[in-house]
Protein backbone atom coordinates (compact mmCIF):
# COMPACT_ATOMS: atom_id res chain seq x y z
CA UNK A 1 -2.27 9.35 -12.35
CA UNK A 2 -1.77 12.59 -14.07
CA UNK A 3 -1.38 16.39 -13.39
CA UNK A 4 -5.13 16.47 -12.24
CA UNK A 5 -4.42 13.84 -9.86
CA UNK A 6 -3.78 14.55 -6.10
CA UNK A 7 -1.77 12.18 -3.71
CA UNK A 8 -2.03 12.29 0.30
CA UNK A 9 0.47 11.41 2.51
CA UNK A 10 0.32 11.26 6.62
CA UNK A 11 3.67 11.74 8.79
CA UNK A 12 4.11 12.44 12.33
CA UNK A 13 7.03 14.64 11.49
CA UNK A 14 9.23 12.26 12.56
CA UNK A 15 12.75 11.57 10.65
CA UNK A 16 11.52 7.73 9.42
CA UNK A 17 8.52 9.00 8.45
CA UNK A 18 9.43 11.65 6.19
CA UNK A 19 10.71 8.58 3.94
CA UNK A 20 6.55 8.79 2.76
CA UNK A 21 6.86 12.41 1.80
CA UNK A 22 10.13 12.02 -0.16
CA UNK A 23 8.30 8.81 -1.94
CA UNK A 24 5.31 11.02 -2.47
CA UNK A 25 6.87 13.72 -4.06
CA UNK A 26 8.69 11.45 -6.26
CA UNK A 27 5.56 9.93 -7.69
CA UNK A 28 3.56 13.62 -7.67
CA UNK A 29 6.63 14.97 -9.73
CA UNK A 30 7.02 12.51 -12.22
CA UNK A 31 3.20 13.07 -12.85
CA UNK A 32 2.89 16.63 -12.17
CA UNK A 33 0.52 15.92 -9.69
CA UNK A 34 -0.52 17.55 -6.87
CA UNK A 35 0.37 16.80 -3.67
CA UNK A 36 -1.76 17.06 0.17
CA UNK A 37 1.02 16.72 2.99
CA UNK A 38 -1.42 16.16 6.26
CA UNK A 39 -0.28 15.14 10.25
CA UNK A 40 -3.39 14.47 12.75
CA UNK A 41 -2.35 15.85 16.09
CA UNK A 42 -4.55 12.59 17.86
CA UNK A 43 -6.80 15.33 19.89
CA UNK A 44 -10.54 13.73 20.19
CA UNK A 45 -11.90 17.86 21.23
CA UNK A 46 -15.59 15.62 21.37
CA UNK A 47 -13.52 12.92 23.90
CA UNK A 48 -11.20 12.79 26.43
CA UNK A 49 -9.80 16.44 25.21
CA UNK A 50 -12.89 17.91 25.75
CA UNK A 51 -13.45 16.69 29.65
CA UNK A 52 -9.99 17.32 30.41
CA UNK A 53 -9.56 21.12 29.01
CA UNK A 54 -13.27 21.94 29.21
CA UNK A 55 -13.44 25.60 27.58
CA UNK A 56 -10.36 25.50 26.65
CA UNK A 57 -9.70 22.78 24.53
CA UNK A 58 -10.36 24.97 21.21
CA UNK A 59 -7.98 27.22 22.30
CA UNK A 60 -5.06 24.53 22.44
CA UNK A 61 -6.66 22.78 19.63
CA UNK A 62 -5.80 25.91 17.18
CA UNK A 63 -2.32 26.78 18.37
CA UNK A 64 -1.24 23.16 18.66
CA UNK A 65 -2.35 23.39 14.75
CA UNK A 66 -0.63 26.48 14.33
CA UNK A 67 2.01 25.46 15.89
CA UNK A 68 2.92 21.73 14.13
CA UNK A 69 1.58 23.16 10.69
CA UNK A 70 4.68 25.82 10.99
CA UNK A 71 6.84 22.43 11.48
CA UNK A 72 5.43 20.48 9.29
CA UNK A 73 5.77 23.48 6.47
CA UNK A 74 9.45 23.45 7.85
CA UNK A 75 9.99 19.79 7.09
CA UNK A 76 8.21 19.69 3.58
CA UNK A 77 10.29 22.93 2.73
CA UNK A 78 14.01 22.06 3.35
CA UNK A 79 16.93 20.91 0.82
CA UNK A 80 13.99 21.86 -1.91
CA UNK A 81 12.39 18.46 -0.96
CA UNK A 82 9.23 19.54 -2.53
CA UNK A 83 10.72 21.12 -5.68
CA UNK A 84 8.60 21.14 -8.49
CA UNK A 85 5.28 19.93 -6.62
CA UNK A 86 2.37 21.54 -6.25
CA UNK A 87 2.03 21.19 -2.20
CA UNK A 88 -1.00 21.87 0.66
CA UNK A 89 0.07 21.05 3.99
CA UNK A 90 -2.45 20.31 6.21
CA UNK A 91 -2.49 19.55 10.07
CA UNK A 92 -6.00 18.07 11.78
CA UNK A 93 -6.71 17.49 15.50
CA UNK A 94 -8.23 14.28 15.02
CA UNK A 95 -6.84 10.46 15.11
CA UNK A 96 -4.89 8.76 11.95
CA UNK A 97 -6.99 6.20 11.36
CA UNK A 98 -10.25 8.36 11.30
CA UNK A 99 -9.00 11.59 9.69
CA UNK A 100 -6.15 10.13 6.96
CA UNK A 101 -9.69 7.65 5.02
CA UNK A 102 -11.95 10.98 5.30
CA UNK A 103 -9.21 12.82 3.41
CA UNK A 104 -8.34 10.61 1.29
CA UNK A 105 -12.00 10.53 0.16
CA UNK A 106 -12.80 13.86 -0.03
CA UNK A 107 -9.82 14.60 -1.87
CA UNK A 108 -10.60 11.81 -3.89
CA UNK A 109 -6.77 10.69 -3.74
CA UNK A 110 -5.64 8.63 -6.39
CA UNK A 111 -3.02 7.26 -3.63
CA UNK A 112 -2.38 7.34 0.11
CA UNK A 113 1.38 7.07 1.33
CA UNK A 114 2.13 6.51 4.80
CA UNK A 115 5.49 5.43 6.38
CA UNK A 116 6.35 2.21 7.65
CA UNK A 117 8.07 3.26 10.99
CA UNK A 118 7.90 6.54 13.02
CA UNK A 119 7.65 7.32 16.90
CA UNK A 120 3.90 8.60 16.80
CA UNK A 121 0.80 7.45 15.30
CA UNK A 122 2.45 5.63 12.38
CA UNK A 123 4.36 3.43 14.85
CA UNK A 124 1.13 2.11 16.02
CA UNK A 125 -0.55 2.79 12.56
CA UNK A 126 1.98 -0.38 10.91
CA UNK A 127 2.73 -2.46 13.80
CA UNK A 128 -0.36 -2.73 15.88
CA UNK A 129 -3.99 -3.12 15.04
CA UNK A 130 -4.10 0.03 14.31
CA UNK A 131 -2.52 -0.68 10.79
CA UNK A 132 -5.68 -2.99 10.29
CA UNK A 133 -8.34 -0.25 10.92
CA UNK A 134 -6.09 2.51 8.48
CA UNK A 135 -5.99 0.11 5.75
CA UNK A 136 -9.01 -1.36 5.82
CA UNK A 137 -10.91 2.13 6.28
CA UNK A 138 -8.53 3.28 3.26
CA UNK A 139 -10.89 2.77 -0.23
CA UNK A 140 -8.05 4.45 -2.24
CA UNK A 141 -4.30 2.63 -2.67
CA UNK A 142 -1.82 2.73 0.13
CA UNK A 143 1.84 3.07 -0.53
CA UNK A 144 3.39 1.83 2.71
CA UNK A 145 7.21 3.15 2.58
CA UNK A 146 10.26 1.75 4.36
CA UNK A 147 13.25 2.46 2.20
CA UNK A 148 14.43 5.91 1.62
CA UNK A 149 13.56 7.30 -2.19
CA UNK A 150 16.37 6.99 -4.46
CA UNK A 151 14.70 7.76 -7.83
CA UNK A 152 11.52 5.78 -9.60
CA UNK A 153 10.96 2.19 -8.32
CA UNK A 154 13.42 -0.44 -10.22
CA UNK A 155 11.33 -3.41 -10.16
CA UNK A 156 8.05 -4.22 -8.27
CA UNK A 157 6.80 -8.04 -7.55
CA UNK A 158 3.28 -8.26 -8.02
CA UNK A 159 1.92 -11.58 -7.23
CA UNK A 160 -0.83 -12.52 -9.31
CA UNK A 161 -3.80 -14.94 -8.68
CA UNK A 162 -5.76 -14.61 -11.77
CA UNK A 163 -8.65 -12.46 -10.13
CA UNK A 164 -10.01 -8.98 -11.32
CA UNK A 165 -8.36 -7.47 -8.46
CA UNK A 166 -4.97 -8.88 -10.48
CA UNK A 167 -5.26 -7.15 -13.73
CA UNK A 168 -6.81 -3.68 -11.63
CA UNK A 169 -3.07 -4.21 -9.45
CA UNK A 170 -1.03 -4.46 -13.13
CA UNK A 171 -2.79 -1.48 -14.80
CA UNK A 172 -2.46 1.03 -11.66
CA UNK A 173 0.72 0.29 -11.29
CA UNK A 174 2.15 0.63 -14.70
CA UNK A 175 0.44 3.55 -14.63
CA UNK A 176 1.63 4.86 -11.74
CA UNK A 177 4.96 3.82 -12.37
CA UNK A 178 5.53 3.38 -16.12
CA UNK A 179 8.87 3.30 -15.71
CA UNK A 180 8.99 -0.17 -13.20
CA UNK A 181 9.83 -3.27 -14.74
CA UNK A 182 7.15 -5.39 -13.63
CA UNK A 183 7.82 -9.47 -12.07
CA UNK A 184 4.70 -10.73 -12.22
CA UNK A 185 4.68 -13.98 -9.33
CA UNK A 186 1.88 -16.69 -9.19
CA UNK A 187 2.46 -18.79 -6.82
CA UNK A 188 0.16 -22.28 -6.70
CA UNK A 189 -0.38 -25.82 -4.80
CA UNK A 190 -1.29 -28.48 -6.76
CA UNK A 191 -5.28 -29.08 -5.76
CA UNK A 192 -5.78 -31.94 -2.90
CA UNK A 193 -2.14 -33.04 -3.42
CA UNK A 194 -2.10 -34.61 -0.28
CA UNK A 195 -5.06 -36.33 -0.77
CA UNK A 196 -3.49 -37.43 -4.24
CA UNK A 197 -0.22 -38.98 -2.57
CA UNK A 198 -2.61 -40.63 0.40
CA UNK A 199 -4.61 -42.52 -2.62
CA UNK A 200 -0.97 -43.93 -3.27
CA UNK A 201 0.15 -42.36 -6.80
CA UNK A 202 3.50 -42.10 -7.32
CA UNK A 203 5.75 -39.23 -7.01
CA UNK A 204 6.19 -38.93 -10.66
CA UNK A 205 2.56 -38.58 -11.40
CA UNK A 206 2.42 -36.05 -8.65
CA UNK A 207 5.02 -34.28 -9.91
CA UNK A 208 3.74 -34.15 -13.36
CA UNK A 209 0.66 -32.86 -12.11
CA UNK A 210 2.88 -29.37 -10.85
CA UNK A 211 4.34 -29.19 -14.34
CA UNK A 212 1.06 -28.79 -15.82
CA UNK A 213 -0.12 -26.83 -13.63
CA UNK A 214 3.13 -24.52 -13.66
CA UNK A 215 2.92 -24.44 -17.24
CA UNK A 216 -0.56 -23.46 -17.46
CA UNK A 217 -0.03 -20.54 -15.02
CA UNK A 218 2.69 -19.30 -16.91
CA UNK A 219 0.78 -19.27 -20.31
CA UNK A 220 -1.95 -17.75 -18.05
CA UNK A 221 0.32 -14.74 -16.84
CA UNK A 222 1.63 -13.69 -20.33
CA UNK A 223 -1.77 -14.09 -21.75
CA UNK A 224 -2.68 -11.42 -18.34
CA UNK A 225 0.17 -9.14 -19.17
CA UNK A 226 -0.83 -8.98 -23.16
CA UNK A 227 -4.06 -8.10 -22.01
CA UNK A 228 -3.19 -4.65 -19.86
CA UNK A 229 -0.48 -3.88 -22.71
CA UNK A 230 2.51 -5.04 -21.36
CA UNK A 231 5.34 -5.43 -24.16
CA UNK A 232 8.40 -7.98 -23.44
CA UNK A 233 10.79 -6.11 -22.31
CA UNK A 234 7.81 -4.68 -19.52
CA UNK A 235 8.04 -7.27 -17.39
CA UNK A 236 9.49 -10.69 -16.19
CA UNK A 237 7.47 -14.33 -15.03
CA UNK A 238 7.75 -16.75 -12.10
CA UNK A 239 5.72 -19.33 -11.21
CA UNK A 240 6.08 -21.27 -7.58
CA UNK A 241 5.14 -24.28 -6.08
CA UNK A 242 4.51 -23.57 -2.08
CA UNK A 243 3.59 -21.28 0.43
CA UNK A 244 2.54 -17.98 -0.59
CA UNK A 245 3.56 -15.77 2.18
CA UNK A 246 6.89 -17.47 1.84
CA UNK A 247 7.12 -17.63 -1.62
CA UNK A 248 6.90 -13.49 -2.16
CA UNK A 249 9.37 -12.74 0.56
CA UNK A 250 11.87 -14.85 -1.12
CA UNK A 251 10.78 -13.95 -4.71
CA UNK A 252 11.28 -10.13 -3.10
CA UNK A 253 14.82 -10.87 -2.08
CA UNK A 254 15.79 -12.66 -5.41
CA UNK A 255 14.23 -10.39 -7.51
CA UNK A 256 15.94 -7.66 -5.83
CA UNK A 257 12.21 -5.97 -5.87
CA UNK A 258 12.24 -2.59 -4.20
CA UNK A 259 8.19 -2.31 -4.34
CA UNK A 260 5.50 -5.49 -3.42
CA UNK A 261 2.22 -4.66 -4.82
CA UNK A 262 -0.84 -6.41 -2.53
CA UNK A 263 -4.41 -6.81 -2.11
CA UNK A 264 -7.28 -6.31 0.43
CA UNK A 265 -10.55 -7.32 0.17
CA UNK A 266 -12.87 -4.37 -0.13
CA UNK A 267 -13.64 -1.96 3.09
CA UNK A 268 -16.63 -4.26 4.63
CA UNK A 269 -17.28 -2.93 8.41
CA UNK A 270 -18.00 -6.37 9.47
CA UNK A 271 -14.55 -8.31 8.45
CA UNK A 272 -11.88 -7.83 10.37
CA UNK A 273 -9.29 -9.68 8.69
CA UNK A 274 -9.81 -8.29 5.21
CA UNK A 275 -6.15 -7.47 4.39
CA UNK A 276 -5.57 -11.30 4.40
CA UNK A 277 -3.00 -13.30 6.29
CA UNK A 278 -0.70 -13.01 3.85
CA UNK A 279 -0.82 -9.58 3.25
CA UNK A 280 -0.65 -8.64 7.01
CA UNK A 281 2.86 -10.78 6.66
CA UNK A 282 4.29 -9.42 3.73
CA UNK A 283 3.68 -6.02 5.60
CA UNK A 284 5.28 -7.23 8.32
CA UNK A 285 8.27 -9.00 6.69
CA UNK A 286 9.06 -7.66 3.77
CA UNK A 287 12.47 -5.04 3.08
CA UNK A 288 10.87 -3.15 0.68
CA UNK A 289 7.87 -1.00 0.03
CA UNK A 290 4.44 -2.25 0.29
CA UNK A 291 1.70 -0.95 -2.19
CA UNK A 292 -1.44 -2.54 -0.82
CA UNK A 293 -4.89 -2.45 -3.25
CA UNK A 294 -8.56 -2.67 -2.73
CA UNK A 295 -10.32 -5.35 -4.83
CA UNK A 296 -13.54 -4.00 -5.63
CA UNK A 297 -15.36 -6.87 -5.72
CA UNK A 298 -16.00 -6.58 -2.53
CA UNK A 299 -18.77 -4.71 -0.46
CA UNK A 300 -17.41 -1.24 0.81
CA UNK A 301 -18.01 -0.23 4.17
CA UNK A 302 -20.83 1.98 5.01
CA UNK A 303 -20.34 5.73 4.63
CA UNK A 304 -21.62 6.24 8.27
CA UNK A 305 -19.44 3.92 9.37
């Protein structure tokens, strides 16, 4: 990101959800880029709005706009939240999950923040299905905040699996946030390990089977960080034998991480579970802010779509 850069980031105006804006202007500042502020009223005037207010419903479509735009410039203004940052605010009739991907794209946002809890649309945006469609319609970055902003991020947990989408997570990041130290988690299974104690070999074999493999994932992970430029003192290592939804909360909590950086796969119309199990979790779970990526190697969704 840079000063030609824009961010977007939705709120329902609520108290919780201004935590987003806070973390957006944070991250627009220390870039000097611009930032869109937008809140989508959830008025369908083609829909429901249209039967029930006939004539109308472009009347109360444009002063309900009016009306939460003046609140919403209200919010963005006060205690100098957005000092320093270049700000639009903009309020749209539509739904969330429709309006906050076509922005995004035609602003060509380099990042979409949303907040993790709120009493409108971001309520069910994060903790219903809802949060399935937003993020999978998303083809840009979403920053998913819970914790209030108290400065840059300290430290972010990205775990790693060795994939392209792994190396595009490291380099947007440390971009994004050059100054986050960086704990870069792989977390593996031996292969067929139960199949390798049913065929009777001994523990110790077993076990000598996770030290290579630990050891081979670690060599893997600083030969990964060399690679997208990370010096030393950049980042930290930890390699971990078990379950991976598991394994991130805890490294999360012992890390003291106050940013988890995860994947989806692509924006395909036709999969419906593309942010992953363990993703959907770590959203769920996790105490700290959730930046979740696309991995391009997957189809996108069609534009019509």
């Amino acid at each position: 990101m840079g000063p030609s850069s824009r961010l977007l980031v939705a709120t329902d105006l609520s108290g919780p959800s201004l935590r987003a804006v806070d973390r957006a202007f944070e991250l627009a500042r220390e870039h000097g880029a611009a930032c869109t502020v937008m809140h989508a009223l959830g008025m369908d005037l083609e829909g429901a709005w249209r039967e029930l207010l006939g004539e109308q419903a472009e009347t109360v479509s444009a002063r309900a706009v009016e009306r939460q735009s003046e609140a919403l410039e209200r919010l963005v203004s006060e205690h100098g939240r957005h000092h320093g940052v270049r700000v639009e605010v903009r309020v749209v009739p539509g739904f969330a999950t429709d309006v906050v991907p076509e922005c995004a794209e035609t602003l060509d946002a380099a990042l979409v923040v949303v907040g993790a809890h709120g009493h409108g649309f971001l309520q069910r945006v994060l903790l219903g299905s809802t949060s399935s469609t937003l993020l999978r319609k998303c083809r840009q970055p979403v920053l998913v905040v819970k914790e209030p902003t108290r400065g840059p991020y300290r430290r972010a947990l990205v775990p790693v699996d060795f994939s392209p989408g792994s190396e595009t997570a490291i380099r947007f990041v440390r971009q994004a946030m050059p100054r986050t130290e960086l704990v870069l988690l792989h977390v593996f299974e031996v292969p067929l390990e139960s199949i390798l104690r049913l065929g009777g070999l001994p523990d110790d074999v077993v076990g000598q089977y996770r030290i290579d493999a630990r050891q081979l994932a670690l060599a893997r992970l600083h030969e990964l960080a060399d690679r997208v430029g990370l010096g030393p003192a950049d980042y930290r290592t930890a390699v971990v034998h078990g379950n991976a939804t598991r394994q991130i909360l805890s490294q999360q909590r012992h890390d003291a991480c106050d940013l988890v950086v995860m994947g989806k796969h692509g924006t395909h119309v036709t999969e419906e579970l593309l942010l992953g199990s363990v993703t959907k979790r770590v959203l769920a779970e996790s105490r700290a802010d959730v930046l979740v990526m696309v991995d391009d190697r997957w189809p996108r969704e069609p534009a019509e779509a």
